[in-house]
C-alpha atoms as a PDB file:
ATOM      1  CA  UNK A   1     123.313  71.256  77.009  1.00  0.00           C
ATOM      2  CA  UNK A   2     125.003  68.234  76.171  1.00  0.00           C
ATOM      3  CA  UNK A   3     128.075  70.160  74.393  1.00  0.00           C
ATOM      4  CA  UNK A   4     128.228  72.419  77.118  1.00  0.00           C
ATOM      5  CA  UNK A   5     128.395  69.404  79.949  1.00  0.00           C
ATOM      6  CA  UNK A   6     130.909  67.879  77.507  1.00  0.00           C
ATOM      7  CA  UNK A   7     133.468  70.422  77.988  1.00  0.00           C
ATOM      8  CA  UNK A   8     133.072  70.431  81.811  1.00  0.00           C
ATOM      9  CA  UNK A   9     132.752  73.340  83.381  1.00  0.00           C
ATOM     10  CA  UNK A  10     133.339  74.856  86.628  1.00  0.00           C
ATOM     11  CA  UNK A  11     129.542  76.300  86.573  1.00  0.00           C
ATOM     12  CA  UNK A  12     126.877  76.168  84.061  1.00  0.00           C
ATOM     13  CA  UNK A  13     123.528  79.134  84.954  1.00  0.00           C
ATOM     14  CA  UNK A  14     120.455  77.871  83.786  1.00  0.00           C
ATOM     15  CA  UNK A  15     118.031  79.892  83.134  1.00  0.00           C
ATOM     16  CA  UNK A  16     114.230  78.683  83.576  1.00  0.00           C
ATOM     17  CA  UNK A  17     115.352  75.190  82.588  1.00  0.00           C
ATOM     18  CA  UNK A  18     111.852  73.600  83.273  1.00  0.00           C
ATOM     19  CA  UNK A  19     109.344  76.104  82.043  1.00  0.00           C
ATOM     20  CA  UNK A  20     107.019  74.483  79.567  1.00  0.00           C
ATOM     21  CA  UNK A  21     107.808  70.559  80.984  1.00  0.00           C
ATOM     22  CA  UNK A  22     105.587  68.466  82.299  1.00  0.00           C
ATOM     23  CA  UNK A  23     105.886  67.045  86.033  1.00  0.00           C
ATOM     24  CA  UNK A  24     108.236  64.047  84.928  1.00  0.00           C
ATOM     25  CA  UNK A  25     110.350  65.780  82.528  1.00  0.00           C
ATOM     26  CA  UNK A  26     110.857  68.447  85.378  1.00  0.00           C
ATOM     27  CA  UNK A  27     111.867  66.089  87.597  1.00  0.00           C
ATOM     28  CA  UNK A  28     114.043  64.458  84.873  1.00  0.00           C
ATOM     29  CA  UNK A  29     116.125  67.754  84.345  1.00  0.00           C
ATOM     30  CA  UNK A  30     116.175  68.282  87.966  1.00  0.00           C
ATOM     31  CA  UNK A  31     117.645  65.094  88.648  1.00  0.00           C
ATOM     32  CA  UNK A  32     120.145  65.657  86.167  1.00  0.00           C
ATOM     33  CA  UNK A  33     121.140  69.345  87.565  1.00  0.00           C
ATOM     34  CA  UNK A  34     121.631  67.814  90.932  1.00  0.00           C
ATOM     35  CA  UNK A  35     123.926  65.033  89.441  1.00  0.00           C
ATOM     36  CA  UNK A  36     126.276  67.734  87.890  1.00  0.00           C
ATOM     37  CA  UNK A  37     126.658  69.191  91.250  1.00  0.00           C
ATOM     38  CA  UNK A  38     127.073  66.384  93.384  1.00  0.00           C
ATOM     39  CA  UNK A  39     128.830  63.774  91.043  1.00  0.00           C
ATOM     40  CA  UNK A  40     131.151  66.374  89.317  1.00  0.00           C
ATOM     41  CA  UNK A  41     131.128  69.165  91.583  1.00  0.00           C
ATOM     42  CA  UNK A  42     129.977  71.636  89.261  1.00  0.00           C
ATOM     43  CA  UNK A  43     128.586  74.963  90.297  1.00  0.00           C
ATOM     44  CA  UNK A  44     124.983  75.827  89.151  1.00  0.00           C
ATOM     45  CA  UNK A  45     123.214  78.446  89.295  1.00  0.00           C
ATOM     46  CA  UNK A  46     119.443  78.120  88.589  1.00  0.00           C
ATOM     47  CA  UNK A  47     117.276  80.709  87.877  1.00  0.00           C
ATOM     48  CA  UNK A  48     113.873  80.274  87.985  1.00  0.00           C
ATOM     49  CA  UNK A  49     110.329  81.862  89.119  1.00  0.00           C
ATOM     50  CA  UNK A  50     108.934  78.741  90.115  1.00  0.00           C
ATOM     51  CA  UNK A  51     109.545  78.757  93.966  1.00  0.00           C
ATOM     52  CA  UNK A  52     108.728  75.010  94.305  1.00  0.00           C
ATOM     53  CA  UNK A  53     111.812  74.241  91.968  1.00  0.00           C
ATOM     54  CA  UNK A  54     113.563  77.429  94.077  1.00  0.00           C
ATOM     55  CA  UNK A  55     113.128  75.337  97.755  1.00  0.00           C
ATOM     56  CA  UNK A  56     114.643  71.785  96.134  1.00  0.00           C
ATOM     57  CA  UNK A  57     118.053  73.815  96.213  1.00  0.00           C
ATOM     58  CA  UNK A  58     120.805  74.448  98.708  1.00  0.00           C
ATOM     59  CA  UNK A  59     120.651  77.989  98.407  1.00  0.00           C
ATOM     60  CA  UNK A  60     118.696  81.117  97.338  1.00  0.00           C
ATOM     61  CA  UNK A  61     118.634  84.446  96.764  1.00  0.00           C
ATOM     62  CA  UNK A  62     116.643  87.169  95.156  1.00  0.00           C
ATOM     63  CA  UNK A  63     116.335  89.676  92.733  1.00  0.00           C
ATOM     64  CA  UNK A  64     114.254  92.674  92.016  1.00  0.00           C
ATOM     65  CA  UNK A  65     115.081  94.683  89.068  1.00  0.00           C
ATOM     66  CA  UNK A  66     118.509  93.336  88.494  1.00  0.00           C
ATOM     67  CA  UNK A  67     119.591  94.120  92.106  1.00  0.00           C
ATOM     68  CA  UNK A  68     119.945  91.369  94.426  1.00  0.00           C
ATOM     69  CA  UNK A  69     117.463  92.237  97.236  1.00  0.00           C
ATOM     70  CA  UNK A  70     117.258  89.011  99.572  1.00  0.00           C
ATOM     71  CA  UNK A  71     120.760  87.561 100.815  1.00  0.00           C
ATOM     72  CA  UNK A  72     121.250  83.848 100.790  1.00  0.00           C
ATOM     73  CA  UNK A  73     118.935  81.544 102.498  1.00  0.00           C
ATOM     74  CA  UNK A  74     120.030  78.287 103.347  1.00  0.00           C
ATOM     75  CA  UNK A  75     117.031  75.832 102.964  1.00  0.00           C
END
């Protein structure tokens, strides 16, 4: 992660970034997602099945088999 945030992207996708952390380290790389974005601007896009970690963003949408199903939701 650190190579990739290095070389400063536009947008980064993580995918599932906090499955298998406990609360604080969840909150850690959460923090740290949010900083990209609003510090550097970056774009991320943050895939995930947990919908508590899906309502702490700006926007969602949903897929169901590969096709996008639920347009964006601004929370």
């Amino acid at each position: 992660i650190a190579g990739v945030i290095a070389m400063k992207p536009k947008t980064i996708v993580f995918d599932e970034p906090t499955a298998m952390l406990d609360p604080i380290g969840r909150r850690e790389v959460m923090k740290t997602i949010k900083r990209l974005n609003s510090e550097f601007g970056m774009t991320i896009v943050l895939i995930t099945h947990n919908n508590e970690l899906a309502a702490e963003t700006d926007r969602i949408y949903t897929m169901r088999d590969g096709v996008l199903t639920g347009g964006e939701v601004r929370v």
